[in-house]
Protein backbone atom coordinates (compact mmCIF):
# COMPACT_ATOMS: atom_id res chain seq x y z
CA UNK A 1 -123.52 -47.24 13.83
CA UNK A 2 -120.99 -44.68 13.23
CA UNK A 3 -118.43 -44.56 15.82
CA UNK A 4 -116.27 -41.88 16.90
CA UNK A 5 -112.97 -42.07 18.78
CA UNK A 6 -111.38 -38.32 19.38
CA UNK A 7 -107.86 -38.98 21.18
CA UNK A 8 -106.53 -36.35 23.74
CA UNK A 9 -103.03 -36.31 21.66
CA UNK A 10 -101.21 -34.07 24.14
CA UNK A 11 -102.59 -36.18 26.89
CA UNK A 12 -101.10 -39.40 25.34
CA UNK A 13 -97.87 -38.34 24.25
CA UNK A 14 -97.18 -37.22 27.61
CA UNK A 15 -98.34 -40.44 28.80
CA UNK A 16 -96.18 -42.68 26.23
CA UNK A 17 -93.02 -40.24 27.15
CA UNK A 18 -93.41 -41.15 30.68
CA UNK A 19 -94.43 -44.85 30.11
CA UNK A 20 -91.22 -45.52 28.10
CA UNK A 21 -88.26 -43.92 29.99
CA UNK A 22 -85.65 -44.16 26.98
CA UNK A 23 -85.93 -44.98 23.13
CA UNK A 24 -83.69 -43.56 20.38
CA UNK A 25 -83.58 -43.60 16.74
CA UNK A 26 -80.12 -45.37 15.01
CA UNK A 27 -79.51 -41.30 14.96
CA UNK A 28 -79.72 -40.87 18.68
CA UNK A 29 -82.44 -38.45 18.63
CA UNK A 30 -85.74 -39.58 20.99
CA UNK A 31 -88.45 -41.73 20.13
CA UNK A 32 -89.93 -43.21 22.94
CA UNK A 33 -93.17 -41.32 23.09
CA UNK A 34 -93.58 -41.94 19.28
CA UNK A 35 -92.99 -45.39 20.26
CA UNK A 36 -95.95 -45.62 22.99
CA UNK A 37 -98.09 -43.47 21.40
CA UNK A 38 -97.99 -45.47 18.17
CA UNK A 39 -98.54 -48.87 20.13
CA UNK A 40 -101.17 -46.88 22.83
CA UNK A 41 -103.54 -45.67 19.51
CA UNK A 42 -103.38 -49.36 18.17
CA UNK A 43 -104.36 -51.27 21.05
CA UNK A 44 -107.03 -47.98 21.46
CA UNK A 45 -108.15 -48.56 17.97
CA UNK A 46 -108.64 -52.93 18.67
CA UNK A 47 -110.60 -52.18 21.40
CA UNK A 48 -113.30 -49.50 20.34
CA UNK A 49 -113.00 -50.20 16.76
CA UNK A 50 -113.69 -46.92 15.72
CA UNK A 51 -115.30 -46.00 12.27
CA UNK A 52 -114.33 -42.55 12.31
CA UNK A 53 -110.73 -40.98 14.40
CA UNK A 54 -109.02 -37.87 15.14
CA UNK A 55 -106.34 -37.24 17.66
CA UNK A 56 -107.10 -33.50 19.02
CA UNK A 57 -103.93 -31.33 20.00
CA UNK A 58 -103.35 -28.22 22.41
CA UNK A 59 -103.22 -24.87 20.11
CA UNK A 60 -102.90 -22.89 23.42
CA UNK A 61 -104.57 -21.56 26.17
CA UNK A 62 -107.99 -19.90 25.88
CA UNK A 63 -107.59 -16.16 25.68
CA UNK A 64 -110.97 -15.77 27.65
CA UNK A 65 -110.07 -17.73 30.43
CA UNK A 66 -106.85 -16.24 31.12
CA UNK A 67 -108.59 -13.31 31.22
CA UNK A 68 -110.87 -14.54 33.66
CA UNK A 69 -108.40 -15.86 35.88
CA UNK A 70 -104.83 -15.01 34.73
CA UNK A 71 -102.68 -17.62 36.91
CA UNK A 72 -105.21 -20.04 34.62
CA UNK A 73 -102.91 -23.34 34.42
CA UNK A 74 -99.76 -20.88 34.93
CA UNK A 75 -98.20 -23.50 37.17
CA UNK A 76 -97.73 -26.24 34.80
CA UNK A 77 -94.06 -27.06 34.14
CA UNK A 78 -92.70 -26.35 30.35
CA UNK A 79 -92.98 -29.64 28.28
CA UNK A 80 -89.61 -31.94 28.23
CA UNK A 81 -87.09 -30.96 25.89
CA UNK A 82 -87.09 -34.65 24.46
CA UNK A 83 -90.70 -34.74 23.79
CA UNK A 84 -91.11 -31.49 22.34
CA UNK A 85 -89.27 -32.53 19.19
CA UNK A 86 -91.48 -35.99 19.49
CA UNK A 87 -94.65 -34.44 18.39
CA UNK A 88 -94.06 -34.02 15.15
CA UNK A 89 -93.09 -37.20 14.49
CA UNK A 90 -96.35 -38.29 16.16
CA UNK A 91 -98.13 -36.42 13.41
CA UNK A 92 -96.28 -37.02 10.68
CA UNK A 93 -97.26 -41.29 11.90
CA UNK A 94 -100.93 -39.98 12.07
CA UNK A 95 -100.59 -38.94 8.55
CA UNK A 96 -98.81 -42.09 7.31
CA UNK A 97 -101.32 -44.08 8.91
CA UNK A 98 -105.11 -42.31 7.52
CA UNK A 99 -105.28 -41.12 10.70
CA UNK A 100 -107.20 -37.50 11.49
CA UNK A 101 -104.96 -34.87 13.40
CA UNK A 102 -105.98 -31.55 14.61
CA UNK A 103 -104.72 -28.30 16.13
CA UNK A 104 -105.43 -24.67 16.32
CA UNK A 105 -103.47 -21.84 17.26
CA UNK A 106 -105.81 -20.34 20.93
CA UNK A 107 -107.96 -23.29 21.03
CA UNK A 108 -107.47 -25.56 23.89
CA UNK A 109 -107.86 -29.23 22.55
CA UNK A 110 -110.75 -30.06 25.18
CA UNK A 111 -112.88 -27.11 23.53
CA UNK A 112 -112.20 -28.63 20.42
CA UNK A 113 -113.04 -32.17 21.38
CA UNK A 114 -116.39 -30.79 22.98
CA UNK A 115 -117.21 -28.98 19.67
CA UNK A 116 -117.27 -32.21 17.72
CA UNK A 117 -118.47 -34.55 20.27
CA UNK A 118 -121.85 -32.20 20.52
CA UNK A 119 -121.82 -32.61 16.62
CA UNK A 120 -121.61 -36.48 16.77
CA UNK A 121 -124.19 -36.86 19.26
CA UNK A 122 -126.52 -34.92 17.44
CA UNK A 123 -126.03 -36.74 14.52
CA UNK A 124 -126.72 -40.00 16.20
CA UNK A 125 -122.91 -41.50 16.62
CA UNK A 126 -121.52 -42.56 19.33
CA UNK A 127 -118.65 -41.05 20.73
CA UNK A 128 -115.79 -42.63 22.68
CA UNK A 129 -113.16 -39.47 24.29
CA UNK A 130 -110.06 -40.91 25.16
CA UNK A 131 -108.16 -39.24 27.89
CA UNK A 132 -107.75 -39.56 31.86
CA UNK A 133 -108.91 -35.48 32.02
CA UNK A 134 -111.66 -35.06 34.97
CA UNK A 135 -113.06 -32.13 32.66
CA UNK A 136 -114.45 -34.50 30.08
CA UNK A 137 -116.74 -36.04 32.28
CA UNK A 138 -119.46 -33.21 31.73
CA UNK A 139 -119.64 -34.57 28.57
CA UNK A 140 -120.90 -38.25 29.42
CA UNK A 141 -124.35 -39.01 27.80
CA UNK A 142 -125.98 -41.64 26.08
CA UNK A 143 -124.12 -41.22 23.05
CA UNK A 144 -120.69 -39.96 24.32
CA UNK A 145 -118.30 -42.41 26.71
CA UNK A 146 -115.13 -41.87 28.08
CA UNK A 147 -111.73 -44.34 27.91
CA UNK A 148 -109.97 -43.25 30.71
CA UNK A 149 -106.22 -45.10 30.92
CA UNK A 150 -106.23 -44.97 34.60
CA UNK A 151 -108.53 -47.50 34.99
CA UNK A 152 -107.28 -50.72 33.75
CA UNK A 153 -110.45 -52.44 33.22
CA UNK A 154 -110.21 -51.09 29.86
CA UNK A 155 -113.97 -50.30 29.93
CA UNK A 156 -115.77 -47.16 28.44
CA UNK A 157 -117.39 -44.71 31.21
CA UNK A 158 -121.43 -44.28 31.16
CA UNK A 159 -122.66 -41.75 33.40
CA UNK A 160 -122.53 -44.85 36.50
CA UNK A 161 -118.51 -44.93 36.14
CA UNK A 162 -118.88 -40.99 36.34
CA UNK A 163 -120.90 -41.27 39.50
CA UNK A 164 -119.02 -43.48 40.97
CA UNK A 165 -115.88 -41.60 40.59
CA UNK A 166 -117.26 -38.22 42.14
CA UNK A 167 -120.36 -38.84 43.52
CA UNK A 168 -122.83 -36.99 41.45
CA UNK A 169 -124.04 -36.87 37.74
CA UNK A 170 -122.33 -35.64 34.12
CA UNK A 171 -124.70 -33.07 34.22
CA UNK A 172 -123.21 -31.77 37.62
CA UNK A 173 -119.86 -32.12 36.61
CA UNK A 174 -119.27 -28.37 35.75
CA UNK A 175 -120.59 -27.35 39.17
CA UNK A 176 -118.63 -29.82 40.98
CA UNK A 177 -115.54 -28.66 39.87
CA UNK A 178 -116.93 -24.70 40.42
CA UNK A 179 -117.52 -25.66 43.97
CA UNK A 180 -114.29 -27.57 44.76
CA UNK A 181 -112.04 -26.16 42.15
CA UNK A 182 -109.32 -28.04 40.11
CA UNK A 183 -105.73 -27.55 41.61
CA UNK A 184 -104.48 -29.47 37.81
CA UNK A 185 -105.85 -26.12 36.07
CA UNK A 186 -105.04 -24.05 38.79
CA UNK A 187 -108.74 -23.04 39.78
CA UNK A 188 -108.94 -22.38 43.06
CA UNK A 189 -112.38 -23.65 44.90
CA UNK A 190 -114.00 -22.86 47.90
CA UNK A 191 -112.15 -23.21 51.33
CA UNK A 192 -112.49 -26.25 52.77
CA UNK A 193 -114.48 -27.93 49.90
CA UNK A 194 -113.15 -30.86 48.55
CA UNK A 195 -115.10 -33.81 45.88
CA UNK A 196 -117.02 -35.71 48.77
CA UNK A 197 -118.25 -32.32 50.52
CA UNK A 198 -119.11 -31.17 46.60
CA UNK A 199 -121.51 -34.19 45.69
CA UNK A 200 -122.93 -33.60 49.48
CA UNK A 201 -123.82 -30.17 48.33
CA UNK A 202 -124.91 -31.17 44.84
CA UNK A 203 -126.89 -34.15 46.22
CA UNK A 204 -128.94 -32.48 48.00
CA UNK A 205 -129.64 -28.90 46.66
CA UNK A 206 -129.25 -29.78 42.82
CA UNK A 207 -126.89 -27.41 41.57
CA UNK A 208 -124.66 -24.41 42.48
CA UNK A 209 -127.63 -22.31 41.69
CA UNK A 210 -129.71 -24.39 44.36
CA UNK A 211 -126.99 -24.05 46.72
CA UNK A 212 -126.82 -20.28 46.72
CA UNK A 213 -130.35 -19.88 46.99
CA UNK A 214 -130.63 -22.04 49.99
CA UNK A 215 -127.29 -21.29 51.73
CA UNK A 216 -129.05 -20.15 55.04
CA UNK A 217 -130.19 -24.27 54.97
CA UNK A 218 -126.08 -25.40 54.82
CA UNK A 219 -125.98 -26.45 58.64
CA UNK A 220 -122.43 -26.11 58.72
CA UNK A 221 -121.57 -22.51 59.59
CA UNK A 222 -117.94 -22.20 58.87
CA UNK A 223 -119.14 -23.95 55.71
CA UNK A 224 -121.91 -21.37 54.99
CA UNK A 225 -119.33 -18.54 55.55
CA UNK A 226 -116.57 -20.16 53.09
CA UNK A 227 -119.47 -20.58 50.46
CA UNK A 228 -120.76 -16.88 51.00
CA UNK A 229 -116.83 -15.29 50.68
CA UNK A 230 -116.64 -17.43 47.41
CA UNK A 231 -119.72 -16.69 45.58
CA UNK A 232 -118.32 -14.82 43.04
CA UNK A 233 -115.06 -16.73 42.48
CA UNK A 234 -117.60 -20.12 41.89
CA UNK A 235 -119.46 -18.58 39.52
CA UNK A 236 -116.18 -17.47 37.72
CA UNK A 237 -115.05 -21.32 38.12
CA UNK A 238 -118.57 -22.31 36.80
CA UNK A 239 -116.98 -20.48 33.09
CA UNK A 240 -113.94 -21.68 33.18
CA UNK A 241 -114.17 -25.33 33.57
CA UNK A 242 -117.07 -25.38 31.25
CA UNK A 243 -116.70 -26.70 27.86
CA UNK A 244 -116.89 -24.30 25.11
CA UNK A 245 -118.60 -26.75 22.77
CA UNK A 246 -120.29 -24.29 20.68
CA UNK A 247 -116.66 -22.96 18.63
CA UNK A 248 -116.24 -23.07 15.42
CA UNK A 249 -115.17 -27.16 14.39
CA UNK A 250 -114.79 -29.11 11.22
CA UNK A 251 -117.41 -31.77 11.55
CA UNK A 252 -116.78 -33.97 8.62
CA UNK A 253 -117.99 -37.53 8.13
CA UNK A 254 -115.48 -38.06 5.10
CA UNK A 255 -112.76 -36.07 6.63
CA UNK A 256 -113.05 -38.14 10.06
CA UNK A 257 -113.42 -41.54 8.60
CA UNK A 258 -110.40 -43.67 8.89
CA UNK A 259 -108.28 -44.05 5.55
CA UNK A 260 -105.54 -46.36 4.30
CA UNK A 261 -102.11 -46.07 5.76
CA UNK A 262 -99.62 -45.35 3.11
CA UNK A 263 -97.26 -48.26 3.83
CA UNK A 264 -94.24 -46.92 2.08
CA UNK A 265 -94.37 -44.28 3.62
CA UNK A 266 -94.79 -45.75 7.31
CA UNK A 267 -91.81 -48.03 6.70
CA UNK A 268 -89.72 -44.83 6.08
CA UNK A 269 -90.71 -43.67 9.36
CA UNK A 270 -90.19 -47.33 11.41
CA UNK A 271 -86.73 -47.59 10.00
CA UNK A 272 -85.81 -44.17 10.86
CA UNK A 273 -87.01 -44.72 14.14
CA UNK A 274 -85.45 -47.99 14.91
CA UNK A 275 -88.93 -49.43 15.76
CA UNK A 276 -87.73 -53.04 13.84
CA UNK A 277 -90.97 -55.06 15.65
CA UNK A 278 -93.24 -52.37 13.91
CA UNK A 279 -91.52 -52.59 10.33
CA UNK A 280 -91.35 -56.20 10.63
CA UNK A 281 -94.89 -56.44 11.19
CA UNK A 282 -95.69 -54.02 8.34
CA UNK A 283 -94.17 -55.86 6.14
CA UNK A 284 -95.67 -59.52 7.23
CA UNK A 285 -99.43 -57.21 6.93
CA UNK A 286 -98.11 -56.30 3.14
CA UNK A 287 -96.86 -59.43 2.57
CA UNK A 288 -100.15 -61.41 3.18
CA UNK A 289 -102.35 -58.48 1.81
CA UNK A 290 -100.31 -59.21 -1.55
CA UNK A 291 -100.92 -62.75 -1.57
CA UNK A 292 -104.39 -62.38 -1.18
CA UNK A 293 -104.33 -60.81 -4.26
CA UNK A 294 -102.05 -62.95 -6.09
C-alpha cells in the first residue's frame, strides 16, 4: 500500500532549534535546527517507512480567518533570528535528498496538509501527519494517523489515542475546540469551558449543533448563560479551526514519491555545515553502494 508521510516543516524546525541549543557551521553561521531536523526526518522516515513524502511549510496566515477574527494567532512571538536563516538550508537538504517540499504564499501549511491528506484517503493510501498540532486530530480516520513527538511511544494515533487525549471522537474535534477555544491560535472559547467540560458537552448532546438546541437541558446555569453569551463567537470558532481541505493542492503520485538523494550534492551541504558524522556516513553508504556494483 501506498504510504504517505506529510511533515509539519515549520513545526519541526522549531522543534530541532529548540532541541539543539547551539550548532555552527566552520563559518560560524547556525545550524542546529538543520542539524535536528535532518536527523528528526531520518529516524521519522525508519519508522513509518513512507512510500511517498513531503514536508509542508507556513506561506502565511489565512486571509479569511483574520478576517474573521483579526487578533487570529496575533500573539505569537516573531521567529528567532538564528532560525530564520535555517530554513533555507532545511530546503535546500530536502532537495539534495529526493525529498518533496512545499509552500505557498496565504496558505497556512495545515490547510495544505488537509488538502492532500483528503486526496490520499480517497485514493486508498494511508496517511501518516507528523506534527504535535491539536488541530490535526479532526483529521484521524481509517486511512489517516497522526505521529505526534510528544508522545514518546513513538506510535501512530487511531481515533482511540485521539479519544483518549480529549475525550471525544475525530469527528468532534472541530467542535471541541469551537466550544473551548485554542489559547495557541488565539481563539477565544466559551467562559469557563475548558477540554473535560467540552467532551461532557459533546458526550452527551453530539455536537455543538445538539448543544444549542438543547441548552435549556445544560443543568448548570452559569454554564447555560456562558454558552448562550457565546453562541455566535462558537460558531465563528467552529470556521476557524476547521480545516480548509477542499483548496486548491498538487496531488501527485510521481511528484510525492520519494527520489534518490543526489549525494554530491548532500556532501557539499554536510561539509559546509560541519555535520562530519553525517558526511562520514554518506560516504561509508556510497562506498558500499559502489562495491555492490563492482
Amino acid at each position: 500500500m501506498n504510504r504517505l508521510l506529510i511533515v509539519d516543516g515549520h513545526a519541526y524546525a522549531y522543534r530541532a532549534f529548540y532541541a539543539i541549543r547551539e550548532l555552527r557551521s566552520p563559518s560560524g553561521q547556525p545550524t542546529n535546527a538543520i542539524y535536528g531536523f535532518v536527523k528528526m526526518l531520518a529516524k521519522m522516515r525508519e519508522s513509518v517507512r513512507p512510500t511517498h513524502l513531503v514536508v509542508v511549510w507556513d506561506g502565511g496566515l489565512s486571509a479569511d480567518r483574520v478576517a474573521s477574527l483579526p487578533e487570529y494567532k496575533a500573539q505569537r512571538p516573531d521567529m528567532p533570528d538564528d532560525l530564520r536563516p535555517q530554513l533555507d538550508g532545511v530546503v535546500a537538504y530536502l532537495e539534495a535528498a529526493g525529498v518533496g517540499s512545499f509552500r505557498r504564499d496565504g496558505v497556512e501549511a495545515d490547510d495544505y496538509i488537509a488538502c492532500l491528506s483528503r486526496h490520499a484517503a480517497a485514493a486508498d493510501w494511508s496517511v501518516v501527519i507528523a506534527s504535535a498540532d491539536k488541530d490535526f486530530m479532526q483529521l484521524v480516520s481509517a486511512r489517516v494517523g497522526l505521529l505526534n513527538p510528544n508522545d514518546k511511544s513513538e506510535t501512530i494515533w487511531t481515533s482511540d489515542q485521539v479519544r483518549a487525549k480529549t475525550g471525544v471522537a475525530p469527528a468532534q474535534i472541530v467542535d471541541w475546540l469551537g466550544l473551548m477555544g485554542d489559547s495557541v491560535d488565539n481563539i477565544p472559547g466559551v467562559p469557563g469551558v475548558g477540554p473535560k467540560t467540552a467532551a461532557n458537552l459533546l458526550n452527551r448532546f453530539g455536537s455543538v449543533a445538539g448543544v444549542y438546541a438543547r441548552l435549556a437541558e445544560v443543568k448548570s446555569e452559569k454554564l447555560r448563560a456562558a454558552l448562550h453569551v457565546s453562541a455566535a463567537a462558537v460558531q465563528r470558532n467552529l470556521k476557524l479551526v476547521r480545516l480548509q481541505d477542499d483548496l486548491p493542492c498538487d496531488f501527485s503520485p510521481a511528484g510525492l514519491a520519494e527520489k534518490p538523494a543526489d549525494a554530491r550534492r548532500l556532501a557539499g551541504l554536510f561539509r559546509s555545515w560541519g555535520f562530519n558524522g553525517l558526511l562520514a556516513a554518506l560516504e561509508k553508504t556510497a562506498e558500499s553502494r559502489q562495491t555492490v556494483l563492482l
